[in-house]
N, C-alpha and C. Protein backbone atom coordinates (compact mmCIF):
# COMPACT_ATOMS: atom_id res chain seq x y z
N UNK A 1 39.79 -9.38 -29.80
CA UNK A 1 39.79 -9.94 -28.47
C UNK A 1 40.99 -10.86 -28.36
N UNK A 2 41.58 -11.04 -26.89
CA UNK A 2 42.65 -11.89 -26.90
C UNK A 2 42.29 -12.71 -25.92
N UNK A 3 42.83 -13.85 -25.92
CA UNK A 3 42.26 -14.82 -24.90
C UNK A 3 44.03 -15.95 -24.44
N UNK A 4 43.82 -15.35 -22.95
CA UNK A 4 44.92 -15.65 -22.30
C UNK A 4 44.74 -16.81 -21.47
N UNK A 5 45.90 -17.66 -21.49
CA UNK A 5 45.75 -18.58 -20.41
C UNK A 5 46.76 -18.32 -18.94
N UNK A 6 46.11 -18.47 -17.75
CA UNK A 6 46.71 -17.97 -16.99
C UNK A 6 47.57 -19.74 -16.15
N UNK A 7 48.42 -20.05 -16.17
CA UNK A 7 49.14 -20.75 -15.65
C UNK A 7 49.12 -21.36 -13.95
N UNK A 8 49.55 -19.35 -13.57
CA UNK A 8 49.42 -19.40 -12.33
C UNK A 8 48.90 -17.73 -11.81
N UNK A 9 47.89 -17.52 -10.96
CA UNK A 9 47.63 -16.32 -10.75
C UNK A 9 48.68 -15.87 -10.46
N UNK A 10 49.35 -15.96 -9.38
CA UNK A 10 50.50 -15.41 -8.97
C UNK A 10 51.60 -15.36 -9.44
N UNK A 11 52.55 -14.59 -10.19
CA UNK A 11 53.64 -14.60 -11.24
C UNK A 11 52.95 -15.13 -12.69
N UNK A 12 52.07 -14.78 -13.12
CA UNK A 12 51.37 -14.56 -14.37
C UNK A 12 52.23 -15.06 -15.19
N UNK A 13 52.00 -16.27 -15.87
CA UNK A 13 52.50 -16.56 -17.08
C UNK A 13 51.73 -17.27 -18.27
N UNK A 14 51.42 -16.39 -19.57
CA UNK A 14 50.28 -16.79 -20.24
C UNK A 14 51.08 -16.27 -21.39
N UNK A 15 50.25 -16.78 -22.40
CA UNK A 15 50.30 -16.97 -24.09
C UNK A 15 48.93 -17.20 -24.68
N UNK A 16 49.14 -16.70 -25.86
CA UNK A 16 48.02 -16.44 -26.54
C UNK A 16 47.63 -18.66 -27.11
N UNK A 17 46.23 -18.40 -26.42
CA UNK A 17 45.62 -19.71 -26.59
C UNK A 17 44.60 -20.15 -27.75
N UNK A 18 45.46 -21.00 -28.64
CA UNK A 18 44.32 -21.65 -29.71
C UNK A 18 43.41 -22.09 -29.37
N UNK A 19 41.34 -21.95 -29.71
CA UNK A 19 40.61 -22.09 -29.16
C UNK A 19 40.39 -23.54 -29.25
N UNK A 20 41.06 -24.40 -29.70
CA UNK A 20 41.06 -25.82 -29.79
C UNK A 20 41.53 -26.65 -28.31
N UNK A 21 42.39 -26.15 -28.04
CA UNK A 21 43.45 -26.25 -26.74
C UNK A 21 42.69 -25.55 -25.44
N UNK A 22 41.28 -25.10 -25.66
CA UNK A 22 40.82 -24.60 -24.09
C UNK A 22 40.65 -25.62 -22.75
N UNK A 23 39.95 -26.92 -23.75
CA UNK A 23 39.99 -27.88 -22.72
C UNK A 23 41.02 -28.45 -22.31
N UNK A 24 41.93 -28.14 -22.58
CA UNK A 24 43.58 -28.69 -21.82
C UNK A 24 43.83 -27.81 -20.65
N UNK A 25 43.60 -25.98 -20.69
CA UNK A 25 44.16 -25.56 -19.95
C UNK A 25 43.99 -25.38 -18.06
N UNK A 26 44.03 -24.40 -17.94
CA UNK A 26 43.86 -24.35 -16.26
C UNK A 26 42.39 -23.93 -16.06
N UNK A 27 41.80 -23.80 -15.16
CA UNK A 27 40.55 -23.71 -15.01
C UNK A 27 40.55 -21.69 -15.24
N UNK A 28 41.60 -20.89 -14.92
CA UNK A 28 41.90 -19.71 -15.45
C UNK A 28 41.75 -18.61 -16.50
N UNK A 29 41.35 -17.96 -17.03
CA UNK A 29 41.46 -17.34 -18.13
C UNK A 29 41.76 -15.90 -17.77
N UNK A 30 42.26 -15.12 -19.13
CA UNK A 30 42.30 -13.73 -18.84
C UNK A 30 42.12 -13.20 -20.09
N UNK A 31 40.99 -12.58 -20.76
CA UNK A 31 40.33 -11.63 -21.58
C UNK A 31 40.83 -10.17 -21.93
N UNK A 32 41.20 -10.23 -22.48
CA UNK A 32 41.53 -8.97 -23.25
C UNK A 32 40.67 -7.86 -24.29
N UNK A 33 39.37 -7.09 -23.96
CA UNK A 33 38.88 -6.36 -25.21
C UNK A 33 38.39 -5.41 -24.82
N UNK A 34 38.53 -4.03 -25.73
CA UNK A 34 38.44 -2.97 -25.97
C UNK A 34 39.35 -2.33 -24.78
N UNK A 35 40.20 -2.71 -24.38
CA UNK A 35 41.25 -2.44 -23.05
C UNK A 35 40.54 -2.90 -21.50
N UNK A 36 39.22 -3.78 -21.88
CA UNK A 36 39.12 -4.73 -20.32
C UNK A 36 39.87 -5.71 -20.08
N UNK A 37 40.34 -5.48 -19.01
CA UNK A 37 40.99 -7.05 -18.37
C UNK A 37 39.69 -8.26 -17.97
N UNK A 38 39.59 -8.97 -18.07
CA UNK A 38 38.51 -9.80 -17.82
C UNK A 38 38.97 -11.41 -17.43
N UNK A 39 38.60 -11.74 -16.05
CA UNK A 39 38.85 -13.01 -15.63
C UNK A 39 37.94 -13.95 -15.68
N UNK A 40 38.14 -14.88 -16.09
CA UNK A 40 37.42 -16.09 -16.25
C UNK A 40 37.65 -17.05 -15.14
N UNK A 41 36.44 -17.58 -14.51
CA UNK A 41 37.08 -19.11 -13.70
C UNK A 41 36.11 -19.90 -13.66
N UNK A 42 36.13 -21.53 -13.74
CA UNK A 42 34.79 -21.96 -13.38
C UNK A 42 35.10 -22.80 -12.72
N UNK A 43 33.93 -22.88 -12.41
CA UNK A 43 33.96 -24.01 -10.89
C UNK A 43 32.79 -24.76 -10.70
N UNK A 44 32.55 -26.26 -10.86
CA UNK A 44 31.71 -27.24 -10.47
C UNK A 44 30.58 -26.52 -9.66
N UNK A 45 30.95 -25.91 -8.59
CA UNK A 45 29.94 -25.73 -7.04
C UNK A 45 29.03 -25.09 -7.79
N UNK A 46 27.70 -25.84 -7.03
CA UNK A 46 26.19 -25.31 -7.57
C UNK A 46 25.73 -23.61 -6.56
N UNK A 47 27.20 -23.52 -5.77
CA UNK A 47 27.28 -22.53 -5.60
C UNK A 47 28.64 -21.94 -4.76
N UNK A 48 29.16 -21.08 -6.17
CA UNK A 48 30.74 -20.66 -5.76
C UNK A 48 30.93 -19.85 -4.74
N UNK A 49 32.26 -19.58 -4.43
CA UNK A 49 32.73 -19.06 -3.24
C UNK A 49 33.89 -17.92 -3.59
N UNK A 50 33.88 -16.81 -3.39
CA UNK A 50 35.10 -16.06 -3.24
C UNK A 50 36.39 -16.76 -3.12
N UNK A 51 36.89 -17.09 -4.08
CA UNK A 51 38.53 -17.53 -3.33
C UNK A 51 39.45 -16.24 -3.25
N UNK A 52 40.77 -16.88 -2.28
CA UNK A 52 41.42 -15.93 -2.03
C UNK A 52 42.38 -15.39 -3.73
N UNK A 53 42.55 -16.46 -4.37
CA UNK A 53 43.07 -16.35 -5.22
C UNK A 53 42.16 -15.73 -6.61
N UNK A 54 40.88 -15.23 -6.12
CA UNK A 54 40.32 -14.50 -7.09
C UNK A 54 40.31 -12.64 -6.58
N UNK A 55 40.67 -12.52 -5.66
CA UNK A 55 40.94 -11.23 -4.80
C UNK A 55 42.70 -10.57 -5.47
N UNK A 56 43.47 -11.85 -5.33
CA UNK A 56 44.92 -11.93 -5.84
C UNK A 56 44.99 -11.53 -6.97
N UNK A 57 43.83 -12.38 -8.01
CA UNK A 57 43.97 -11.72 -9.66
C UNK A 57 43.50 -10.47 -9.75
N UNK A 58 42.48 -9.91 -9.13
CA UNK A 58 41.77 -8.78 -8.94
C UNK A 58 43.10 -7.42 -9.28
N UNK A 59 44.18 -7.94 -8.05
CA UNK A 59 45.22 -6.81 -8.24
C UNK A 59 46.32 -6.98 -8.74
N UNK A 60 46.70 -8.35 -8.67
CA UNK A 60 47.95 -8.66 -9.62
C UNK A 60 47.68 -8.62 -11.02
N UNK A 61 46.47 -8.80 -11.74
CA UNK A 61 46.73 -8.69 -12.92
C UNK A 61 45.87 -7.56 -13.36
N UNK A 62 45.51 -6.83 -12.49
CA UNK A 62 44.80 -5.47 -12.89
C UNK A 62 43.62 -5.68 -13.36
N UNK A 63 42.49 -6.53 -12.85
CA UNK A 63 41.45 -7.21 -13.50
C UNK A 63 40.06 -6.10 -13.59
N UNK A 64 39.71 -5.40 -14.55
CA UNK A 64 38.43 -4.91 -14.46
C UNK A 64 37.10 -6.01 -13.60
N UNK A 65 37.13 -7.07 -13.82
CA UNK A 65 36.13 -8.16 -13.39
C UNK A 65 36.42 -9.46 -13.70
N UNK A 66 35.72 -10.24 -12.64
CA UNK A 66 36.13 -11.61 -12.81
C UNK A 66 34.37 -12.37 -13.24
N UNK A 67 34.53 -13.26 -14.13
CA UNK A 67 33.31 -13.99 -14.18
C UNK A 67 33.34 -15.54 -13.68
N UNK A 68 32.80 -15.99 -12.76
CA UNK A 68 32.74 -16.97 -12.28
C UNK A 68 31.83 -18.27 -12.70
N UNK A 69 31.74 -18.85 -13.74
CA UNK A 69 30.69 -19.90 -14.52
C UNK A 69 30.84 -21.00 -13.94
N UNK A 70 29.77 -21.69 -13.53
CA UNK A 70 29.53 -22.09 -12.69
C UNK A 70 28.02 -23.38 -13.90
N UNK A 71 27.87 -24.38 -12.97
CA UNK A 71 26.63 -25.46 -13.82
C UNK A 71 25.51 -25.04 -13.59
N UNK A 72 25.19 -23.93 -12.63
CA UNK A 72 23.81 -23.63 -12.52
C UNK A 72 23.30 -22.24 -13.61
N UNK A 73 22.09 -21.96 -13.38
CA UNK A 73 21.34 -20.74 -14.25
C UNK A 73 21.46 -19.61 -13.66
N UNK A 74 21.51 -19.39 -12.27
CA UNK A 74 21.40 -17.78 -11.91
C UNK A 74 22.56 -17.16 -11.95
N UNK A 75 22.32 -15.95 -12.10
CA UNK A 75 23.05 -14.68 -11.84
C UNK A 75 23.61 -13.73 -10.98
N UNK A 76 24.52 -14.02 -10.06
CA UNK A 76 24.13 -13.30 -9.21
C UNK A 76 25.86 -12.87 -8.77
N UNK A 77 26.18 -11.20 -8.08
CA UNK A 77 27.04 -10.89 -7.30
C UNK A 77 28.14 -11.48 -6.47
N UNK A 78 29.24 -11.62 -6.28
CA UNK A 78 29.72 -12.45 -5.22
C UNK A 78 31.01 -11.24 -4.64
N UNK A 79 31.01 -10.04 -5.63
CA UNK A 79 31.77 -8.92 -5.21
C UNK A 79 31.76 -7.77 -5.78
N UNK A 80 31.75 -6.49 -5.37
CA UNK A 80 31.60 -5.54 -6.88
C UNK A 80 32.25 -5.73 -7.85
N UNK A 81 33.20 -6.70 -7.84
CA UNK A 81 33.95 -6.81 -9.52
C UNK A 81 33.94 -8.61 -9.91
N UNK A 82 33.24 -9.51 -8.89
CA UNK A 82 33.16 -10.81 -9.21
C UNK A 82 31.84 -10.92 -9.43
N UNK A 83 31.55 -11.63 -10.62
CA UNK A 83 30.03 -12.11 -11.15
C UNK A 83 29.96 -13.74 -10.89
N UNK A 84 28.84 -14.50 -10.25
CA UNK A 84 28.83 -15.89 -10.42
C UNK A 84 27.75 -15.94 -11.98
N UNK A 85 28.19 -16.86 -12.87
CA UNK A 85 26.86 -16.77 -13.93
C UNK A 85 27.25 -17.94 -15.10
N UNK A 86 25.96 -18.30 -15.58
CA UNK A 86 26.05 -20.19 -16.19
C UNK A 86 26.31 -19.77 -17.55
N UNK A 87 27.11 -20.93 -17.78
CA UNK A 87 27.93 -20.84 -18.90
C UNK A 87 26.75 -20.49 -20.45
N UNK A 88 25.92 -20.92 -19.97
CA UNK A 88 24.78 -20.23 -21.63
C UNK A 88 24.46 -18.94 -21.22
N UNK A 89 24.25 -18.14 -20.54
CA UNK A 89 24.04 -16.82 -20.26
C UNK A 89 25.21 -15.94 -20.61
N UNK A 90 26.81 -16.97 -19.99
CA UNK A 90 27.85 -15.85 -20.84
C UNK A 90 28.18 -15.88 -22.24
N UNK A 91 27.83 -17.03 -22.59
CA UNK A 91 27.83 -17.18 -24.22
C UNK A 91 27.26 -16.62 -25.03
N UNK A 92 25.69 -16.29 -24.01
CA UNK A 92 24.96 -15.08 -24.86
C UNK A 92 25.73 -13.47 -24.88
N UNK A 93 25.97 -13.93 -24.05
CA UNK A 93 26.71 -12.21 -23.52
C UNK A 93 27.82 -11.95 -24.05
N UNK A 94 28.31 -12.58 -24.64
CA UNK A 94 29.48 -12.50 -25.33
C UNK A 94 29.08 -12.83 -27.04
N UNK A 95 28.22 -13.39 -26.95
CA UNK A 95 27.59 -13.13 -28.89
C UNK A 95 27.02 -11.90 -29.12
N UNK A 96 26.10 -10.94 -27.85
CA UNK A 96 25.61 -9.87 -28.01
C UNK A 96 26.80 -8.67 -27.81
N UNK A 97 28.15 -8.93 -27.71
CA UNK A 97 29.12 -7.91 -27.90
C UNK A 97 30.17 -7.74 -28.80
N UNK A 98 29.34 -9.07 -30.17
CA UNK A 98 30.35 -8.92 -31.08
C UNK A 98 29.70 -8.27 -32.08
């Protein structure tokens, strides 16, 4: 797996990120495994919102899906390729795919 930091959605500029250094970076990520693109974003709101700039990564960086983590517990849709979902649910989800 590779784990990218995204700078700026728009004109993409990232490097491979030591997992020590996550809490420094942008609220951004971009996932790399088994050839998924995978976006990361989180956001405070007890309930997120489509940004325009998650539509932007969608096609500028060729994103299979974006996951949106968020402080609350549910799960739920926000686009066919954006997930809203709390940060212990993706942690599971990501221990059950290693």
């Amino acid at each position: 797996m590779y784990l990218l930091c995204c700078a700026k959605i728009s004109g993409y500029e990232g490097g491979a990120a030591p997992v020590d250094s996550l809490i420094a970076m942008q609220r951004e990520l971009l996932i790399m495994e088994n050839g998924r693109r995978i976006g990361i974003e989180y956001q405070l709101s007890e309930a997120p919102k489509p940004t325009k700039s998650m539509y932007v990564a969608l096609e500028d960086l060729a994103l299979d899906s974006i996951y949106v983590i968020y402080p609350g517990k549910e799960r739920y849709p926000l686009h066919e390729r954006i997930e809203v979902i709390s940060l212990s649910l993706f942690i599971g989800e990501c221990l059950n795919h290693t």
